[in-house]
Protein backbone atom coordinates (compact mmCIF):
# COMPACT_ATOMS: atom_id res chain seq x y z
CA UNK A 1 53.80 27.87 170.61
CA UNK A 2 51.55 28.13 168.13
CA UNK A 3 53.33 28.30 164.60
CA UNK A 4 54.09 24.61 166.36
CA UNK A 5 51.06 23.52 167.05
CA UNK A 6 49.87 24.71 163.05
CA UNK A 7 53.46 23.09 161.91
CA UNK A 8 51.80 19.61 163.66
CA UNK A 9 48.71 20.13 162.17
CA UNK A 10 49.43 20.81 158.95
CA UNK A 11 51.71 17.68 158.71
CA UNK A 12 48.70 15.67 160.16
CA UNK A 13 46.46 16.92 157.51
CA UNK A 14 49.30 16.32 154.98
CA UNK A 15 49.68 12.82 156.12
CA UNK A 16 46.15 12.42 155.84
CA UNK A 17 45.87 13.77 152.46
CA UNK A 18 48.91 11.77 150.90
CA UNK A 19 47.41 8.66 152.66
CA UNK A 20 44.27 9.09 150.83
CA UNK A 21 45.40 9.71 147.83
CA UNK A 22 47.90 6.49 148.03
CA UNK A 23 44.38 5.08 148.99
CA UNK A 24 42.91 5.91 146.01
CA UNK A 25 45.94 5.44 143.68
CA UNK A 26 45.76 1.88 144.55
CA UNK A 27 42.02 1.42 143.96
CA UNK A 28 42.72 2.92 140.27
CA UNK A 29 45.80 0.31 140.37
CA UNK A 30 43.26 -2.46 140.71
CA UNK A 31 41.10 -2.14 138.42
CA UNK A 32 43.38 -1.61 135.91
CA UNK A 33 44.77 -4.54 136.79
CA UNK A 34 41.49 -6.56 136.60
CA UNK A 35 40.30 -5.26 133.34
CA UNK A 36 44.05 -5.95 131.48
CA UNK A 37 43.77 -9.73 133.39
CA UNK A 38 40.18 -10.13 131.92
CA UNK A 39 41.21 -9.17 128.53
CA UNK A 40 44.15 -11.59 128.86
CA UNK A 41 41.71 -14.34 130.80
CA UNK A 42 44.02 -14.11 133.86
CA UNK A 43 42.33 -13.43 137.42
CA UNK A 44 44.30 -10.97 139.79
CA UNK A 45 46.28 -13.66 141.60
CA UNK A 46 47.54 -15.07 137.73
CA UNK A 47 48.57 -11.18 136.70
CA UNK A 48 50.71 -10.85 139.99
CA UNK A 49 52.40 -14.04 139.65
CA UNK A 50 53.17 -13.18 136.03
CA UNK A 51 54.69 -10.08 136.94
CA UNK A 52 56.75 -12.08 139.97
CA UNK A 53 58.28 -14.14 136.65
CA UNK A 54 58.37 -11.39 134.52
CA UNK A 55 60.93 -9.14 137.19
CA UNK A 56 62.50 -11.70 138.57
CA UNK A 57 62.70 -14.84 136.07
CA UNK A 58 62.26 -18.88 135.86
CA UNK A 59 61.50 -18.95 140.25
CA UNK A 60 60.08 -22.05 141.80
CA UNK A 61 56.21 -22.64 142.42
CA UNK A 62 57.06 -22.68 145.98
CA UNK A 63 59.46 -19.25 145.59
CA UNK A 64 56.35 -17.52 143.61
CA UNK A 65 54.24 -18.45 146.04
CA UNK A 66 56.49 -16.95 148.90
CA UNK A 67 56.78 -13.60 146.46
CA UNK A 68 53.36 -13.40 146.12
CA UNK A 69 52.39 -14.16 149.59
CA UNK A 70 50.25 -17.18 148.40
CA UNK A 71 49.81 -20.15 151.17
CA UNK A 72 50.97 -22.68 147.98
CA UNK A 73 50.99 -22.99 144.57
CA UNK A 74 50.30 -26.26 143.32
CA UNK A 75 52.36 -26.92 139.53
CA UNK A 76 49.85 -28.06 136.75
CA UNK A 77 52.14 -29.20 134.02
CA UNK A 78 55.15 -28.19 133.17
CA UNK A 79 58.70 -27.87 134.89
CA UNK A 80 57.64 -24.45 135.58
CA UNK A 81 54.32 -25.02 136.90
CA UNK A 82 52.66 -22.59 134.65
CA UNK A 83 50.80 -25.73 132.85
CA UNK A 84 50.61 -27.92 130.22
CA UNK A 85 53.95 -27.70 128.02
CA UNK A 86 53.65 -27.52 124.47
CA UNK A 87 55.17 -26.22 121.25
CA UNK A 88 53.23 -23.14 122.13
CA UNK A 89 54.59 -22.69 125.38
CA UNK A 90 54.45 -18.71 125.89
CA UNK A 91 57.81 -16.70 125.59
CA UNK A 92 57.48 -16.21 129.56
CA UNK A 93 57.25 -19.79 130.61
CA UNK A 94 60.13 -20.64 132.53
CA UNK A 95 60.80 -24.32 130.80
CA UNK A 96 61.22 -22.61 127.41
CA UNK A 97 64.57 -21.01 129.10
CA UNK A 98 66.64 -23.59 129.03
């Protein structure tokens, strides 16, 4: 009975190790995430949504903000609801897709 009892204990201290490194990996995932949305002057939530659009397309504000867990998203321009439409509209706003 013991080889079992070390077989359960080294999967518990497995676990435990992958857990923390998981932990950690998405720490480092963070803040890489900040400092690329504060060189782009995007905040965390902005990023996230971008990404939403960018893997799944043109959604809805009120799809994105079921994607991204938000409580609502509230459109400040455009068709899209990324803001103000222009001539300069970036290539990942969703009104500039037909």
């Amino acid at each position: 009975m013991t080889s079992i009892s070390a077989t359960e204990s080294d999967r518990r201290r497995l676990t435990a190790s992958i857990k923390q490194s998981l932990r950690a990996l998405s720490i480092q995932l963070s803040l890489l995430n900040h400092q690329v949305g504060a060189r782009a002057g995007l905040n965390d939530v902005d990023l996230d949504c971008l990404d939403l659009i960018a893997r799944h397309g043109p959604i809805s504000p009120s799809s994105l903000a079921q994607r991204a867990a938000l409580s609502a998203i509230r459109p400040t321009g455009g068709p899209c609801g990324c803001g103000p439409c222009a001539t300069g509209a970036p290539s990942w706003c969703g009104s500039m897709r037909g």
